[in-house]
Protein backbone atom coordinates (compact mmCIF):
# COMPACT_ATOMS: atom_id res chain seq x y z
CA UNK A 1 89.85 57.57 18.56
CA UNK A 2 86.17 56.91 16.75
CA UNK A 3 84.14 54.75 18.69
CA UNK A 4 84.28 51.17 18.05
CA UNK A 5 81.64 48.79 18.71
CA UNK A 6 81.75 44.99 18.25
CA UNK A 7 79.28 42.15 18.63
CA UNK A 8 80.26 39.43 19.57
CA UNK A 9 77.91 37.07 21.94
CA UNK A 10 79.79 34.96 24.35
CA UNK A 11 83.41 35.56 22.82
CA UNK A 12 84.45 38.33 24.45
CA UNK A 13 87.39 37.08 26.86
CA UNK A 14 89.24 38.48 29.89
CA UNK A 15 93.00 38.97 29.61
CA UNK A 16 95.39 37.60 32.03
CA UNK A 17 99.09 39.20 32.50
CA UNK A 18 102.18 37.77 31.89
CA UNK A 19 104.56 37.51 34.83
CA UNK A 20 107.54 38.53 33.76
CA UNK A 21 109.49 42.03 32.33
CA UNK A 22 112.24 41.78 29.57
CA UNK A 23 113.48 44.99 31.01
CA UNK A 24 117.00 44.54 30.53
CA UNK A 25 116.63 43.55 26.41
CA UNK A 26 115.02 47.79 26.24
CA UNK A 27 116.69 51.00 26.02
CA UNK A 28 114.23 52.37 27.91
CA UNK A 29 114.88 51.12 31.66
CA UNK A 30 111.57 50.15 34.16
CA UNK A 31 112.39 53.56 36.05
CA UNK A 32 112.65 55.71 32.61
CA UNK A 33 109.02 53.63 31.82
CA UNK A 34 107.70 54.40 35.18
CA UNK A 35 108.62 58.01 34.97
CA UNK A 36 106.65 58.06 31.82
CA UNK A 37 103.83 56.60 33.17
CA UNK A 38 103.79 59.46 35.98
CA UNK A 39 104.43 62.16 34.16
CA UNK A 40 101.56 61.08 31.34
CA UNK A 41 98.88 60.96 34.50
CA UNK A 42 100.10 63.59 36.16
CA UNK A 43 99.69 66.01 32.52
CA UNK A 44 96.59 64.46 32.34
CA UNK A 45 95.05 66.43 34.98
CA UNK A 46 94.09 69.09 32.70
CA UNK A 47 93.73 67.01 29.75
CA UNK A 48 92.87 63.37 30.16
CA UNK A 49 95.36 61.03 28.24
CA UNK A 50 95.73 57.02 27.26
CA UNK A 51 97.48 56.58 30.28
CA UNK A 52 94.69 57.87 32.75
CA UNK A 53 91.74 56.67 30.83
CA UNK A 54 93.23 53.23 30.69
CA UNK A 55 94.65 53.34 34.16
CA UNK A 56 92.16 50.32 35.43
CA UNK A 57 92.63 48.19 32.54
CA UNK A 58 94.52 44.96 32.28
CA UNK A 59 97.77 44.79 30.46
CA UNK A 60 100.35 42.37 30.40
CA UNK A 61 103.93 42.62 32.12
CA UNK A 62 106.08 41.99 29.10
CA UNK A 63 107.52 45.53 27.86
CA UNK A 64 109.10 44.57 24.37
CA UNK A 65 111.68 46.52 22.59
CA UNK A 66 111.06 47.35 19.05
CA UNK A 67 112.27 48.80 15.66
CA UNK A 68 110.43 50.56 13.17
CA UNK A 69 110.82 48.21 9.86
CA UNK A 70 107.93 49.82 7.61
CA UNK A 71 106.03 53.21 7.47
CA UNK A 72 102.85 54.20 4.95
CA UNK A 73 100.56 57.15 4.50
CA UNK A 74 97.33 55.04 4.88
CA UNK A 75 95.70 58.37 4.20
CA UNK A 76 95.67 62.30 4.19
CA UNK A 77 95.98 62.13 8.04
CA UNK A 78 96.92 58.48 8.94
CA UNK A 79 100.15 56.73 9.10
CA UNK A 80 100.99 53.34 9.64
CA UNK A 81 104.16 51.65 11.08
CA UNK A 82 105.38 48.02 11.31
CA UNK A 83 107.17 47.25 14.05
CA UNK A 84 110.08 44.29 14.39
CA UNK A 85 109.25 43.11 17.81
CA UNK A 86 112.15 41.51 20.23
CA UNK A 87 111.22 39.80 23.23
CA UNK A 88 109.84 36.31 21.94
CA UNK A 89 106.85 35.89 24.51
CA UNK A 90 105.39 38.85 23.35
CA UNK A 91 101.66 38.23 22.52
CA UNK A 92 98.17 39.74 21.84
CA UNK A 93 94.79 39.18 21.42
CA UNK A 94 93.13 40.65 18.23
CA UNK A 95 91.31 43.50 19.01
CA UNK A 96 94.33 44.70 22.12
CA UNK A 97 95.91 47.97 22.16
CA UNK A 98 99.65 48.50 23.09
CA UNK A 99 101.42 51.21 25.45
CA UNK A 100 104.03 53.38 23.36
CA UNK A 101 106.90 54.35 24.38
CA UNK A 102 108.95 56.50 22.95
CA UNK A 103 113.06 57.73 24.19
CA UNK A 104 112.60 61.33 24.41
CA UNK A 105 108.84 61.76 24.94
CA UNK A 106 107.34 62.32 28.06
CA UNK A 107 103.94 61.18 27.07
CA UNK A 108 102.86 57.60 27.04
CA UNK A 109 100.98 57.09 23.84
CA UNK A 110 98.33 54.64 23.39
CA UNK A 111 97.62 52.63 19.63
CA UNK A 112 95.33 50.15 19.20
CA UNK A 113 96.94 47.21 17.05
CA UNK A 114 95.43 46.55 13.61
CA UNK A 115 97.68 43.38 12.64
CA UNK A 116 96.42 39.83 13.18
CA UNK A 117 98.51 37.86 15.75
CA UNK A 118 99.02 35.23 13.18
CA UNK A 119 101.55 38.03 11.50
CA UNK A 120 103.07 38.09 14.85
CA UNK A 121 103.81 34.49 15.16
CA UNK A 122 105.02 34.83 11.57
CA UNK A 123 107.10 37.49 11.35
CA UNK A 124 107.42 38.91 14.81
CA UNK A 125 105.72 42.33 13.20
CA UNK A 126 102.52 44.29 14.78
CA UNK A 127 101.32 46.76 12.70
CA UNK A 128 99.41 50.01 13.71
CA UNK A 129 97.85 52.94 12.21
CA UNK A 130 98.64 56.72 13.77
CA UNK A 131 95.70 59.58 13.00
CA UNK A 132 97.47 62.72 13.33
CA UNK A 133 97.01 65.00 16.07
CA UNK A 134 98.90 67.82 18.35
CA UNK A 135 99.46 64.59 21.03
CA UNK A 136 103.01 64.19 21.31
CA UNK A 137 103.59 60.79 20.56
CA UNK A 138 101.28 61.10 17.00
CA UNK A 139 103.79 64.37 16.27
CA UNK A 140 106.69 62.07 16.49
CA UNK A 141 105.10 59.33 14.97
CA UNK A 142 104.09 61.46 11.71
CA UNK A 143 106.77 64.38 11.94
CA UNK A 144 110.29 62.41 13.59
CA UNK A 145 109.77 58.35 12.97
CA UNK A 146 111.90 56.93 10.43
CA UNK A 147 113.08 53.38 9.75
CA UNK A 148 115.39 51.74 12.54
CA UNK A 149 113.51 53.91 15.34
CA UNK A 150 113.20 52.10 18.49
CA UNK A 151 110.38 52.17 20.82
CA UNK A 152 108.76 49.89 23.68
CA UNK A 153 105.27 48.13 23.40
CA UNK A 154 103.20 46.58 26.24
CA UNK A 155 100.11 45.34 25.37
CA UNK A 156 96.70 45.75 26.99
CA UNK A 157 92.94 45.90 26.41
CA UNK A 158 89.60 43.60 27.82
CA UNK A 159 88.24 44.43 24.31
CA UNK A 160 89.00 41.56 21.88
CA UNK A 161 88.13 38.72 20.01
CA UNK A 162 89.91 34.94 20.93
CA UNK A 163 87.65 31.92 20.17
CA UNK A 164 88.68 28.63 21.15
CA UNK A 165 87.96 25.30 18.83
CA UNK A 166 85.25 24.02 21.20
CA UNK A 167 83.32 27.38 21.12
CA UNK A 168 79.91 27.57 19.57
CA UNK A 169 80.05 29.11 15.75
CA UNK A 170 78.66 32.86 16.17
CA UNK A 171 77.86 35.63 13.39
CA UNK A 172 80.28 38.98 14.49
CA UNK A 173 78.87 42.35 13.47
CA UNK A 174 81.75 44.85 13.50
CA UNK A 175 81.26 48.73 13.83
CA UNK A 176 83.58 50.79 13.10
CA UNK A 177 84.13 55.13 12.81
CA UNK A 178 87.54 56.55 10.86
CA UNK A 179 90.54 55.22 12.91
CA UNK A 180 88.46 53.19 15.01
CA UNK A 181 88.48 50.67 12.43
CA UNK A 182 92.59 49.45 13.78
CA UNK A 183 91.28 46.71 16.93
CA UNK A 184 88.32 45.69 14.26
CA UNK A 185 90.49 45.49 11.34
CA UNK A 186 92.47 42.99 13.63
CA UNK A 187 89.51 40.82 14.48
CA UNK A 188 88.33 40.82 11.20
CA UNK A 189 91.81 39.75 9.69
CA UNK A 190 92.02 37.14 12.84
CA UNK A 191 88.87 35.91 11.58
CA UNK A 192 90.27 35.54 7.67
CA UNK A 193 93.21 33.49 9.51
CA UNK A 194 90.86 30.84 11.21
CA UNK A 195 89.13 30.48 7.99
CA UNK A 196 92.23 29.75 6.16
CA UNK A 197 93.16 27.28 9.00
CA UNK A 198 89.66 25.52 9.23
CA UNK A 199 89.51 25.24 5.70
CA UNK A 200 93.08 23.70 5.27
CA UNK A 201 92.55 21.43 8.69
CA UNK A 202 89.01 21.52 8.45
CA UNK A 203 88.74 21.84 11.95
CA UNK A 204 88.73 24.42 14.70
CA UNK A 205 86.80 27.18 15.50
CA UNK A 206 84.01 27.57 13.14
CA UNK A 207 83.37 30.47 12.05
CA UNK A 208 79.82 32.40 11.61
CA UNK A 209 79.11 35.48 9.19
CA UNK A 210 80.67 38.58 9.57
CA UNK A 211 78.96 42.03 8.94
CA UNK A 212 81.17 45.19 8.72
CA UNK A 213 80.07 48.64 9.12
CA UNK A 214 82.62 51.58 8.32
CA UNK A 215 81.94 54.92 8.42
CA UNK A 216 84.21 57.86 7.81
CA UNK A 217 84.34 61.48 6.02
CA UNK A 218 85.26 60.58 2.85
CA UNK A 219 86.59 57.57 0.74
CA UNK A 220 90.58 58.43 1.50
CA UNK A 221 89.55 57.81 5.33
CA UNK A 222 88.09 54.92 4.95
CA UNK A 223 91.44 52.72 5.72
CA UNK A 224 92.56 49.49 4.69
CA UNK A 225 89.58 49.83 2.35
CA UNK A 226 91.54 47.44 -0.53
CA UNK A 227 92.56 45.34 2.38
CA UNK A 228 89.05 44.66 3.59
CA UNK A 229 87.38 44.09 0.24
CA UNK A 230 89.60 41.69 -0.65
CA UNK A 231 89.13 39.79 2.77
CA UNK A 232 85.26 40.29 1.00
CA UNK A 233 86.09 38.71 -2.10
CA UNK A 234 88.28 35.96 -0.55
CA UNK A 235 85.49 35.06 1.65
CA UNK A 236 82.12 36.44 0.35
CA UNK A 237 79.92 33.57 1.75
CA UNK A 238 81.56 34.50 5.41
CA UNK A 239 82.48 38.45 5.13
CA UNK A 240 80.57 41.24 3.89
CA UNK A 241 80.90 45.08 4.23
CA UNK A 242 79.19 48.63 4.12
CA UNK A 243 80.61 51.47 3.43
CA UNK A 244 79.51 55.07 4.59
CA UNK A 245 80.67 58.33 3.69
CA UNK A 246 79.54 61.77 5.99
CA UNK A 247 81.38 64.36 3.84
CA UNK A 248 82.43 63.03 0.09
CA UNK A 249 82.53 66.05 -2.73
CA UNK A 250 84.42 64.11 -5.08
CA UNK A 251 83.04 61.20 -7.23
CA UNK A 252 82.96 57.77 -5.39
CA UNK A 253 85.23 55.65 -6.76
CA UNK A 254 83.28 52.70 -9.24
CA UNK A 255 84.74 49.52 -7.06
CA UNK A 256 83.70 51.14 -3.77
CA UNK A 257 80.34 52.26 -5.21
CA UNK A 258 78.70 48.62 -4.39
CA UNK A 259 79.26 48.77 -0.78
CA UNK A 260 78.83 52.42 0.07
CA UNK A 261 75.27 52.72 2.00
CA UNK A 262 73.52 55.59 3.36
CA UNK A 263 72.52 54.84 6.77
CA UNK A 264 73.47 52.38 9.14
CA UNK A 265 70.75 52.62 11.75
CA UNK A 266 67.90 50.62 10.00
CA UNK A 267 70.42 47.76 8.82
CA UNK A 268 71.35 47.53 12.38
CA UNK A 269 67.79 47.71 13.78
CA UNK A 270 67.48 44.83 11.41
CA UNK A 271 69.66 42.84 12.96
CA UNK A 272 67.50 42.98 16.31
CA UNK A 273 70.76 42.05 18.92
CA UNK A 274 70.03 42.24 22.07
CA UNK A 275 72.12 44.78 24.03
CA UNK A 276 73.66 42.47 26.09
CA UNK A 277 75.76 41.01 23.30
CA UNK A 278 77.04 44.36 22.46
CA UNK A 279 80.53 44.99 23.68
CA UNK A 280 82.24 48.23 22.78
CA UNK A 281 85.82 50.29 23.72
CA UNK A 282 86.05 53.78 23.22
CA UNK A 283 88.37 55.79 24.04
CA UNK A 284 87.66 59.04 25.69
């Protein structure tokens, strides 16, 4: 995964596990899971995997049972899945990540979720987005998923964005690299939710400005791209975006043409944020 780095001062929140497994709702039973688990760190002594390199973080107890209800090509080499999710107490934070398993594959894989949790609490969907790769559970998820495919989800992550009402109002600056843009494209969609709900209520958490930078090879990679600009036009007093390309040989298209920039160093040394309010995930 592309680095992704967000700012957000103060707002950055711990998780806290749940205390409790729906294990016997799941196909997959807590020994299968922990056999999973093992084998995923023990393969990843010769080539680290989600499992090792998130070994330390929190995640919460819940394993959920789920069913694959919707599958897209986002682009050339990403594909995205909604997910029907069972157990009712299932929960995340926008910006999380959740453990995938899949019946079958001995790997653990590791997606970061690029729903809001308001869709959640809706619908009981999460939705994720799947860059392929040789990594076993990508393969399946481009090459063997198919509607009605069941899987497990446990979510985890120290990376994400949860104000509360009392909060102080903050501007977010969101940076983002190809399919780095799933835990930011959750915050930022989050963010579109509370500003729906303040304006309605017209209380809550209040939100500040919020900056996006996006960079990928070419305009097909750059996900969610009519998702995001209409999150800019719903909300272009609060949300703004730039667009960068490293390796475009076709013609940019004319509606992306207004937010593509060229570099995104001297707009960020613009912004002069001090490195303490910089939190960032990255996974490798």
């Amino acid at each position: 995964m592309a680095c992704a780095a967000v700012m957000i001062p103060g707002l950055l929140r711990c998780s806290v596990g749940a205390i409790r497994i729906e294990a016997a709702s799941l196909r997959l039973t807590l020994s299968t899971l922990r056999h999973l688990t093992l084998t995923s760190i023990m393969k990843s002594k010769r080539k680290t995997d989600h499992m090792e390199r998130t070994a330390s973080v929190l995640r919460r107890e819940i394993v959920s049972a789920a069913k694959v209800c919707g599958a897209a090509s986002e682009s050339p080499s990403v594909k995205s899945l909604r997910l029907l999710v069972a157990d009712q107490d299932f929960s995340f934070k926008a910006g999380q990540w959740v453990d995938f398993f899949i019946p079958g594959v001995s790997v653990v894989g590791g997606f970061s979720i690029c729903s809001s949790p308001r869709l959640l609490e809706q619908e009981r969907v999460i939705e994720l987005a799947v860059k392929y790769t040789n990594h076993p559970p990508a393969l399946w998820v481009h090459n063997t998923c198919t509607l009605d495919c069941e899987v497990a989800v446990r979510v985890g992550g120290e990376f994400f964005f949860d104000p509360q009402p009392a909060d102080a109002s903050r501007n977010l600056v969101l940076i983002a690299g190809g399919v780095g843009i799933n835990p930011l494209l959750s915050i930022l969609r989050h963010a579109a939710d509370l500003l729906r709900e303040q304006a309605n209520k017209r209380n809550g958490y209040e939100i500040g400005t919020i900056k996006l930078f996006y960079s990928a090879k070419n305009t097909s990679e750059l996900l969610f791209k009519k998702n995001i600009l209409d999150l800019v036009n719903e909300f272009p007093e609060k949300i703004a975006c730039s667009l960068h390309v490293t390796k475009q040989t076709t013609q940019i298209n004319a509606e992306l043409k207004p937010y593509i920039t060229d570099f995104f160093s001297k707009q960020l040394e613009n912004n002069h944020v001090p490195k303490e309010h910089i939190c960032f995930e990255k996974w490798w």
